[in-house]
Protein backbone atom coordinates (compact mmCIF):
# COMPACT_ATOMS: atom_id res chain seq x y z
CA UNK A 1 143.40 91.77 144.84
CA UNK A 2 140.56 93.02 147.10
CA UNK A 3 137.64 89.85 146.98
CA UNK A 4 133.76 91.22 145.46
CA UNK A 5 131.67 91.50 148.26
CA UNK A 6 128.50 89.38 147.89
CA UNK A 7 125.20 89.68 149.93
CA UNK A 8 123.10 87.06 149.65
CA UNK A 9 119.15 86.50 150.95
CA UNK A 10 119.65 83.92 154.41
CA UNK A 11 116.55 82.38 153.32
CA UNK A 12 115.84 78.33 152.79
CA UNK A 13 114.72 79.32 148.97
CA UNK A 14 118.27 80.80 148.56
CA UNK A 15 120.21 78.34 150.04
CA UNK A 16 120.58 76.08 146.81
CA UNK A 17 122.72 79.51 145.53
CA UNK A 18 124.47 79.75 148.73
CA UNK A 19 125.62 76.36 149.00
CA UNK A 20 126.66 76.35 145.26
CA UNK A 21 128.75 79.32 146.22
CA UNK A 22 130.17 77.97 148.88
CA UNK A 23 131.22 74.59 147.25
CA UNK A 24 132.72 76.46 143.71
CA UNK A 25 136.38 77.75 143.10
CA UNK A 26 134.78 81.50 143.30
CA UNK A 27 134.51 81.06 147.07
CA UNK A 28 138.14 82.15 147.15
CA UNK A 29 137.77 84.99 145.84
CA UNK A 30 134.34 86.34 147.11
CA UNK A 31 133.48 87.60 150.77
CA UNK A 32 129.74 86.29 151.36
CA UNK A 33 127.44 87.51 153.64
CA UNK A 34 124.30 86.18 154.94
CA UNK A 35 121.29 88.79 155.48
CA UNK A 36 117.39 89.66 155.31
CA UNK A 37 116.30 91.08 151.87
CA UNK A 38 115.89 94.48 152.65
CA UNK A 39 119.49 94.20 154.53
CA UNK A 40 121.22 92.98 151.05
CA UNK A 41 119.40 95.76 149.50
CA UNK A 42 120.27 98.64 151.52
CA UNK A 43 123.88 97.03 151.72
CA UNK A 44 124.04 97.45 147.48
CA UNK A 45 122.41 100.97 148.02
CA UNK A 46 125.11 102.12 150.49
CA UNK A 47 128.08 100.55 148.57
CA UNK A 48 128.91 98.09 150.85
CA UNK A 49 128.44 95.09 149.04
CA UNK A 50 129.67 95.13 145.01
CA UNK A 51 126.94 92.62 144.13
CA UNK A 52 123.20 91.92 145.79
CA UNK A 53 120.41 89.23 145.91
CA UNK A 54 118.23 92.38 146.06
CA UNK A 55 114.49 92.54 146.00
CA UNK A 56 113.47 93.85 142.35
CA UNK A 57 111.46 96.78 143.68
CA UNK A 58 114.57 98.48 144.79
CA UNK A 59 116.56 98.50 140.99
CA UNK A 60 114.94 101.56 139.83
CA UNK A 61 117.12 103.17 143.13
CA UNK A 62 120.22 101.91 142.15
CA UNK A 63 122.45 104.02 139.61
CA UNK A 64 123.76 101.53 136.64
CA UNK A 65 122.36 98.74 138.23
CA UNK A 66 123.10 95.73 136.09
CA UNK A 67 121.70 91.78 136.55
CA UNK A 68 124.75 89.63 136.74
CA UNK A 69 123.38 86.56 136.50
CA UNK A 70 120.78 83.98 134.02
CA UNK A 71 119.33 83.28 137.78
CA UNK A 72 116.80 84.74 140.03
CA UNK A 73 114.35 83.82 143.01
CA UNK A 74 111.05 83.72 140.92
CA UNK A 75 108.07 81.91 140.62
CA UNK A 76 105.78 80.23 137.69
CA UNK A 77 103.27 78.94 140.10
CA UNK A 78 102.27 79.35 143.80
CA UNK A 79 105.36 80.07 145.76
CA UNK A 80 104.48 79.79 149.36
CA UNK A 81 107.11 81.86 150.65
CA UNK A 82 105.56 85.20 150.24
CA UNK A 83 101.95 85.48 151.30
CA UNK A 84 98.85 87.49 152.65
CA UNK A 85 97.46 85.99 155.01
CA UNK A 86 94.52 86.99 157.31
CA UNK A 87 91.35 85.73 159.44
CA UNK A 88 88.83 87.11 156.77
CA UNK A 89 88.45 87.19 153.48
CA UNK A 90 90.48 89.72 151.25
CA UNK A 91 87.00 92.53 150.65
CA UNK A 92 86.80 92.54 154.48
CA UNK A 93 90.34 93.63 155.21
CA UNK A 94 90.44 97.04 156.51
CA UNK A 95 94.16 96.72 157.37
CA UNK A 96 97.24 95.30 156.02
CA UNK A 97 100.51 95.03 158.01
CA UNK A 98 103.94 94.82 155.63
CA UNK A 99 106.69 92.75 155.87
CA UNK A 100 109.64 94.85 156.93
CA UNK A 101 111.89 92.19 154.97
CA UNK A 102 111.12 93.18 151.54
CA UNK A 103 110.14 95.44 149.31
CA UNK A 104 109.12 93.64 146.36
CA UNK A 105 106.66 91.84 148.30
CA UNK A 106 105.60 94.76 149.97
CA UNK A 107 104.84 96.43 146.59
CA UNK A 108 103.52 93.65 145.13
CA UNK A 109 100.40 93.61 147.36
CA UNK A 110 100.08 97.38 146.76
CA UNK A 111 99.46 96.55 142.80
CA UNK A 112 97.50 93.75 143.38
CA UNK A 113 95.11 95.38 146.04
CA UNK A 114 95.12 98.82 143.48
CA UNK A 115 95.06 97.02 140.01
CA UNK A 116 93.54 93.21 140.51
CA UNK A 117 91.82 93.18 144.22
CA UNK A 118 90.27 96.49 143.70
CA UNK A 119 90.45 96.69 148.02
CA UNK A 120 91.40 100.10 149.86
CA UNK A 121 93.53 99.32 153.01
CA UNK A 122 95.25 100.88 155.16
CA UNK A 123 98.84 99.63 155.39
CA UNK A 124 100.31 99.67 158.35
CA UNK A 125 104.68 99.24 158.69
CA UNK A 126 106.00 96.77 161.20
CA UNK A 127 108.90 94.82 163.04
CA UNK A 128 109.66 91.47 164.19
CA UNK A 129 106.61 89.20 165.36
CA UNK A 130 104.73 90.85 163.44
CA UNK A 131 103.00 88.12 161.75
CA UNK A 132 101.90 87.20 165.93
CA UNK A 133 99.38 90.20 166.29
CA UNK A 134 97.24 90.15 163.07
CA UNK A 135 93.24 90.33 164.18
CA UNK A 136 90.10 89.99 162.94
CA UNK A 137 89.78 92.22 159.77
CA UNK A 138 93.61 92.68 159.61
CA UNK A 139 96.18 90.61 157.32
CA UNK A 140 99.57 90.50 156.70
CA UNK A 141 102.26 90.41 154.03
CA UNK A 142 104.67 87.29 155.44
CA UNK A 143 107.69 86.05 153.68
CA UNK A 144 110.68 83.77 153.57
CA UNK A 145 110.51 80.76 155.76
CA UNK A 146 108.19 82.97 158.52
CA UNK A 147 105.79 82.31 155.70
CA UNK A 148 105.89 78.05 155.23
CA UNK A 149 105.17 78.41 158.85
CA UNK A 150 101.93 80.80 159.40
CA UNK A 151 100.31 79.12 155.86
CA UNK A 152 98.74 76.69 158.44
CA UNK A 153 97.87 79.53 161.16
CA UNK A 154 95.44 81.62 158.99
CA UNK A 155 92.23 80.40 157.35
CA UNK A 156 92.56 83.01 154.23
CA UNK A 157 95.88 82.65 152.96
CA UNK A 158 96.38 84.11 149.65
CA UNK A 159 99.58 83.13 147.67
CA UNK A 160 100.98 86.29 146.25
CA UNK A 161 102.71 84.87 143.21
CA UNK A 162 99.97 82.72 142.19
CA UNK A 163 97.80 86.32 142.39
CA UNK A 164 99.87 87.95 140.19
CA UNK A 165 100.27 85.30 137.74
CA UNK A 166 96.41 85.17 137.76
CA UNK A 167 95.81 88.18 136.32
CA UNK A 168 98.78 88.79 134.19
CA UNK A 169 99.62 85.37 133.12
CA UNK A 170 103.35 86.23 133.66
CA UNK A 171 106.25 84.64 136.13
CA UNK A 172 107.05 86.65 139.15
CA UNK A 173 110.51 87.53 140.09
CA UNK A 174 111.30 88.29 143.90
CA UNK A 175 114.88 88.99 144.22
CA UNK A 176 117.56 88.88 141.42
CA UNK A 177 121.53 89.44 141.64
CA UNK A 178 122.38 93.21 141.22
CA UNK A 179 125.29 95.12 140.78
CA UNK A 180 126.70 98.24 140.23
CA UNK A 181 129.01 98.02 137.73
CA UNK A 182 130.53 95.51 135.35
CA UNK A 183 132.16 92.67 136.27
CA UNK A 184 133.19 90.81 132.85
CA UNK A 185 131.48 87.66 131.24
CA UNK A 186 134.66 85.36 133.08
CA UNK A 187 132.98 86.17 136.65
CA UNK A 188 129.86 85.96 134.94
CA UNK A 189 130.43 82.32 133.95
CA UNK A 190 131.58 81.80 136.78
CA UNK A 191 129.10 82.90 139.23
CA UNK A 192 126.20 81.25 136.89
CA UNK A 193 127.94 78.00 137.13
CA UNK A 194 128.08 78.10 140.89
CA UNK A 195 124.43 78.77 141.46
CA UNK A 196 123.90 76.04 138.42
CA UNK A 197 125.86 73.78 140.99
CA UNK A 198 123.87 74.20 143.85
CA UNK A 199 120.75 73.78 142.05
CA UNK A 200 122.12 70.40 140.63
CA UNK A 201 123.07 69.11 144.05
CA UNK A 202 119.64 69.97 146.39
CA UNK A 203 120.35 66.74 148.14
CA UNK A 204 123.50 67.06 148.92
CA UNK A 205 122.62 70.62 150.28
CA UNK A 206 119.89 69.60 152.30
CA UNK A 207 122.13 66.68 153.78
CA UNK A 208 124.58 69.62 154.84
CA UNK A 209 122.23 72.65 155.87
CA UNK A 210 119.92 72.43 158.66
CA UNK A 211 116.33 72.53 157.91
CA UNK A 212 114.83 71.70 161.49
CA UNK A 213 113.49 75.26 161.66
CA UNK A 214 110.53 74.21 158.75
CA UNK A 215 107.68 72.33 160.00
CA UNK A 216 107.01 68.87 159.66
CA UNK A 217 104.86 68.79 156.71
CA UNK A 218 107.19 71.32 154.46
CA UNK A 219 109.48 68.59 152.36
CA UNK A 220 112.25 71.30 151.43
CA UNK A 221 113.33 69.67 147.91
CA UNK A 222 109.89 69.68 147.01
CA UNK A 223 109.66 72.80 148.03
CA UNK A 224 112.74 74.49 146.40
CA UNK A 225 111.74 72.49 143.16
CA UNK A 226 108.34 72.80 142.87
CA UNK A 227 107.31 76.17 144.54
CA UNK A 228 110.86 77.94 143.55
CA UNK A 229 111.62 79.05 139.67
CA UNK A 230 115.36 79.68 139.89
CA UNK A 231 115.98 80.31 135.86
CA UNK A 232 115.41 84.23 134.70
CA UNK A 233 114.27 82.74 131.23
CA UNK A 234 112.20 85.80 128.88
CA UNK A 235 109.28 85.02 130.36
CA UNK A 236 110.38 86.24 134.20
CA UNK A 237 111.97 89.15 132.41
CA UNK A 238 108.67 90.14 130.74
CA UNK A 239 107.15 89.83 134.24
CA UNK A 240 109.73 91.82 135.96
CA UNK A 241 109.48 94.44 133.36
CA UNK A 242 105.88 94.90 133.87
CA UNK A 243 106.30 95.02 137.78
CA UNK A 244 108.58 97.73 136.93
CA UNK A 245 106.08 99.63 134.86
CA UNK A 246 103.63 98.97 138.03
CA UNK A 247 106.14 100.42 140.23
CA UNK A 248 106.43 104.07 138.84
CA UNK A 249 102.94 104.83 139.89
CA UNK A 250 103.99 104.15 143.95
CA UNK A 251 106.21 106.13 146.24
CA UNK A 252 108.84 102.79 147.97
């Protein structure tokens, strides 16, 4: 029997899931891959991969996509990891350069700066180092662990989740696990208990992973506990929905 193919985000907020994965029984019959959002993404799109830690932005794409699992990479609070930063304040941006790693993030500024910001920018596309070349009245959309380390380089750093939860007093979701097609409630279990697993063992996972990459002053359990909302409980699901709404009005 051919193993599911799994892409998963190769970012320090997912590694809880990855090591979980990696640890559990399902390992022997799953083929994991590492890659950047918009990589896991494109790899669902294309059919390469039978199941996705996608960004959310990209599920109205998919044909009979389907959430697999009761966990997500979301937010309840500010979630450091995916940003605007910039050298001015947010009604003196004239320019804002997106993060080519996701989407969701991506399209989350455009409904905040639309909807909540009320700012007219012009948004500019980009590639790595990016986040290097941002001037005066320009900002930038940053995420993943690029993110923990620029919050310290900008003086106007405005956390995207805490944004959106500002003005529609929902959770955020970033990325969820996507699929195709059906996989059965056995895998289900399954797969939920080995992302449970990794969740319940942070230490042990940051023991085993390195972390030398973060700066100094980033603690990464308090991170992944604190800043990190792993559960897709109703009240993420209300805010995904409504990001959803939000996205029909824009082109991805």
């Amino acid at each position: 029997m051919s193993k599911i193919k799994i892409s998963a985000v190769s970012y320090t907020n997912t590694f809880p899931f990855i090591y979980g994965l990696e640890k559990s029984n399902i390992i022997n019959h799953i083929e994991l891959t590492k890659d950047i959002p918009s990589v896991c993404a494109q790899k669902l799109l294309d059919g390469k991969v039978d199941i996705g830690l996608i960004p959310v932005a990209i599920i109205p794409k998919l044909h009979h996509a389907e959430i697999i699992s009761d966990y997500c990479i979301g937010a309840s609070g500010p979630v450091r990891s995916v940003i605007l930063a910039s050298f001015k304040p947010i009604n003196e941006i004239n320019t804002v350069y997106l993060d080519y790693h996701s989407k969701s993030s991506v399209m989350l500024t455009r409904i905040l700066a639309k909807k909540f910001w009320n700012i007219d920018v012009k948004w500019t596309s980009t590639t790595e180092g990016f986040e290097n070349n941002v001037k005066e009245n320009e900002a930038a959309v940053i995420i993943g662990d690029k993110a923990l380390v620029a919050e310290k380089k900008f003086p106007y750093v405005y956390d995207l989740a805490e944004e959106w939860i500002k003005y529609t007093k929902l959770p955020f979701v970033f990325a969820a696990w996507v699929s195709k097609r059906d996989f059965g409630e056995n895998f289900r279990n399954e797969f939920n208990s080995a992302l449970q697993y990794g969740l319940d063992h942070l230490d042990d996972m940051i023991d085993s992973y390195d972390l030398t990459f973060l700066p100094a002053y980033i603690n990464p359990k308090t991170y992944l506990e604190k800043n990190i909302d792993y559960k897709l409980d109703d009240e993420k699901v209300k805010g995904l929905n409504l990001f959803l709404d939000y996205t029909s009005e824009f082109e991805l």
